[in-house]
C-alpha atoms as a PDB file:
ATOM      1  CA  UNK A   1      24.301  -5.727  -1.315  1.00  0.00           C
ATOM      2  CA  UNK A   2      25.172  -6.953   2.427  1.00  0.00           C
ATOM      3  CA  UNK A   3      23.001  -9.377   3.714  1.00  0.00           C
ATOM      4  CA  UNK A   4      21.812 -10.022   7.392  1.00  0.00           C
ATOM      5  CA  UNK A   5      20.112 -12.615   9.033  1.00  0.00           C
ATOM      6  CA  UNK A   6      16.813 -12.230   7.374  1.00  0.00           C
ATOM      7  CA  UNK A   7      17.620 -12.981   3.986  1.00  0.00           C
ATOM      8  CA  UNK A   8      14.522 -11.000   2.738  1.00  0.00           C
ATOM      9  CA  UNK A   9      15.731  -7.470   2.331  1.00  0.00           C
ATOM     10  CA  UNK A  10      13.826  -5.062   0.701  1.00  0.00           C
ATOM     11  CA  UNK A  11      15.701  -1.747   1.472  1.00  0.00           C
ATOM     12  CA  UNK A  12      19.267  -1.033   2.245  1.00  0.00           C
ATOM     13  CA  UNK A  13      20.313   2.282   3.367  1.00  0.00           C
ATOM     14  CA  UNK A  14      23.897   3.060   3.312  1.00  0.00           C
ATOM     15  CA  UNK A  15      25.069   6.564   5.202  1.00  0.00           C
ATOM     16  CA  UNK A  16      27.497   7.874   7.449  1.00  0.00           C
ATOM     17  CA  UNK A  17      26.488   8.174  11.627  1.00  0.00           C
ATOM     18  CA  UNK A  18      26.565  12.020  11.323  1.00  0.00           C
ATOM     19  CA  UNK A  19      24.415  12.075   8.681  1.00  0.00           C
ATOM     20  CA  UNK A  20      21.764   9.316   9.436  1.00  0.00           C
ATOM     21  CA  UNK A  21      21.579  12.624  12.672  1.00  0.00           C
ATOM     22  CA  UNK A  22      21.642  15.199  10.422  1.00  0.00           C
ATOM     23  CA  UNK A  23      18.415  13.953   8.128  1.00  0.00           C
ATOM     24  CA  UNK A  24      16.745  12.663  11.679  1.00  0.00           C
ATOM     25  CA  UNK A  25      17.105  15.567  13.275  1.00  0.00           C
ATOM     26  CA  UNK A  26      16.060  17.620  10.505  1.00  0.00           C
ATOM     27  CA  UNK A  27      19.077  19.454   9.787  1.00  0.00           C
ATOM     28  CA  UNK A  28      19.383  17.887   6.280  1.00  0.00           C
ATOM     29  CA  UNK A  29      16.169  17.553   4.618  1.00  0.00           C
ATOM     30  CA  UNK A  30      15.100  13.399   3.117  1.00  0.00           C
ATOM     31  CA  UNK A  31      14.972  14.793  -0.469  1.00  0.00           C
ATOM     32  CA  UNK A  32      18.811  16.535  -0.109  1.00  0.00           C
ATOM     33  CA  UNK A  33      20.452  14.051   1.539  1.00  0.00           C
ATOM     34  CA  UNK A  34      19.429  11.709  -1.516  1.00  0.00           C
ATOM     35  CA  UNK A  35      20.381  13.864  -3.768  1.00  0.00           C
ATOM     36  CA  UNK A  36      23.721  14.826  -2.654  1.00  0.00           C
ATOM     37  CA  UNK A  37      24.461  10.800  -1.872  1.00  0.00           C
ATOM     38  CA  UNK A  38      25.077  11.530   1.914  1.00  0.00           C
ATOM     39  CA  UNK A  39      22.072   8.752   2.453  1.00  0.00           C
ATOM     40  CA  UNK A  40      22.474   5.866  -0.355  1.00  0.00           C
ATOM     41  CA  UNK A  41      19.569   3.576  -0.837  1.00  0.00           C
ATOM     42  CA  UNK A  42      19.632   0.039  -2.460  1.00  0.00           C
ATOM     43  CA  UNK A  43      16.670  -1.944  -2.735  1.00  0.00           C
ATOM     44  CA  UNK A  44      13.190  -2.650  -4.979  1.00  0.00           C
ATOM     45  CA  UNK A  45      12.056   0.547  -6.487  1.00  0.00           C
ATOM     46  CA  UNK A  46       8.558  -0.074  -4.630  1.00  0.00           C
ATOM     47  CA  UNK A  47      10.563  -0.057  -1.180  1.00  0.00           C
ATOM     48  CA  UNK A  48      12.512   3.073  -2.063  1.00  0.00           C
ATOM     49  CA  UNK A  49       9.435   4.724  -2.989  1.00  0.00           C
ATOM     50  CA  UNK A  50       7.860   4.488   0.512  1.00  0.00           C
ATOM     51  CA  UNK A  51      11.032   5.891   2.170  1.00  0.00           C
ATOM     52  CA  UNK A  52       9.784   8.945   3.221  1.00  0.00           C
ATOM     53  CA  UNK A  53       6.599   7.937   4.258  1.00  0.00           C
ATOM     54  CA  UNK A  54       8.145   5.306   6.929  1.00  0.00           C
ATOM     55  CA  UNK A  55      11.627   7.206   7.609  1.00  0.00           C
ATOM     56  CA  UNK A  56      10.976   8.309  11.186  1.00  0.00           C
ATOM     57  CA  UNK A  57      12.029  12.081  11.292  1.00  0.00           C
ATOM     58  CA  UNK A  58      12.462  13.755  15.249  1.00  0.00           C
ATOM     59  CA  UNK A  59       9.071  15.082  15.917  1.00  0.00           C
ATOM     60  CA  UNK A  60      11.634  17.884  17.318  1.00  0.00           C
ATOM     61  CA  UNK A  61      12.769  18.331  13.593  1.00  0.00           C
ATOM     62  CA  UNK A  62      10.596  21.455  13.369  1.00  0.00           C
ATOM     63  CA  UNK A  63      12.528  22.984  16.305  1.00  0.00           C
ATOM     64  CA  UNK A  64      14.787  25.764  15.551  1.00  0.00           C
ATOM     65  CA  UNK A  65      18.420  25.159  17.405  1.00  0.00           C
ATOM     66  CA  UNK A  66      19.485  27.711  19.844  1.00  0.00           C
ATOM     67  CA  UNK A  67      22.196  27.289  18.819  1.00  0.00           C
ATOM     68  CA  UNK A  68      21.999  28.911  15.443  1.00  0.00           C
ATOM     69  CA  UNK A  69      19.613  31.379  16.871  1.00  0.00           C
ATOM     70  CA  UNK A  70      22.452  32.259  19.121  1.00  0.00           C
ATOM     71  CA  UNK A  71      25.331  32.794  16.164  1.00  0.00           C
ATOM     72  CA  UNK A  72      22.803  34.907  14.427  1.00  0.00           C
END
């Protein structure tokens, strides 16, 4: 596992750009993205545990996108 400066690394997580934005933004939900390895998480099984509860999700994530609403 890469280290930084802090030597003291409890949690690693290991994903593309596109979708770190896809799970923020709520397109992708925590639980899939794990499960489908598009987010990759290394650490101690305590740390990786508490993901979800510290993983800071848009408040906007609730939002439907116009976008889709539009194609529809």
């Amino acid at each position: 596992m890469p280290r930084g400066p802090d030597q003291n690394v409890d949690l690693f997580l290991e994903a593309t750009l596109p979708d770190m934005i896809y799970v923020w933004r709520g397109d992708v939900t925590l639980r899939k993205a794990l499960a489908s390895e598009r987010l990759r998480v290394h650490g101690t099984s305590s740390a990786q545990r508490e993901l979800s509860s510290w993983f800071g999700i848009s408040p906007l994530a609730h939002v439907r996108s116009a976008r889709t609403a539009a194609q529809s």
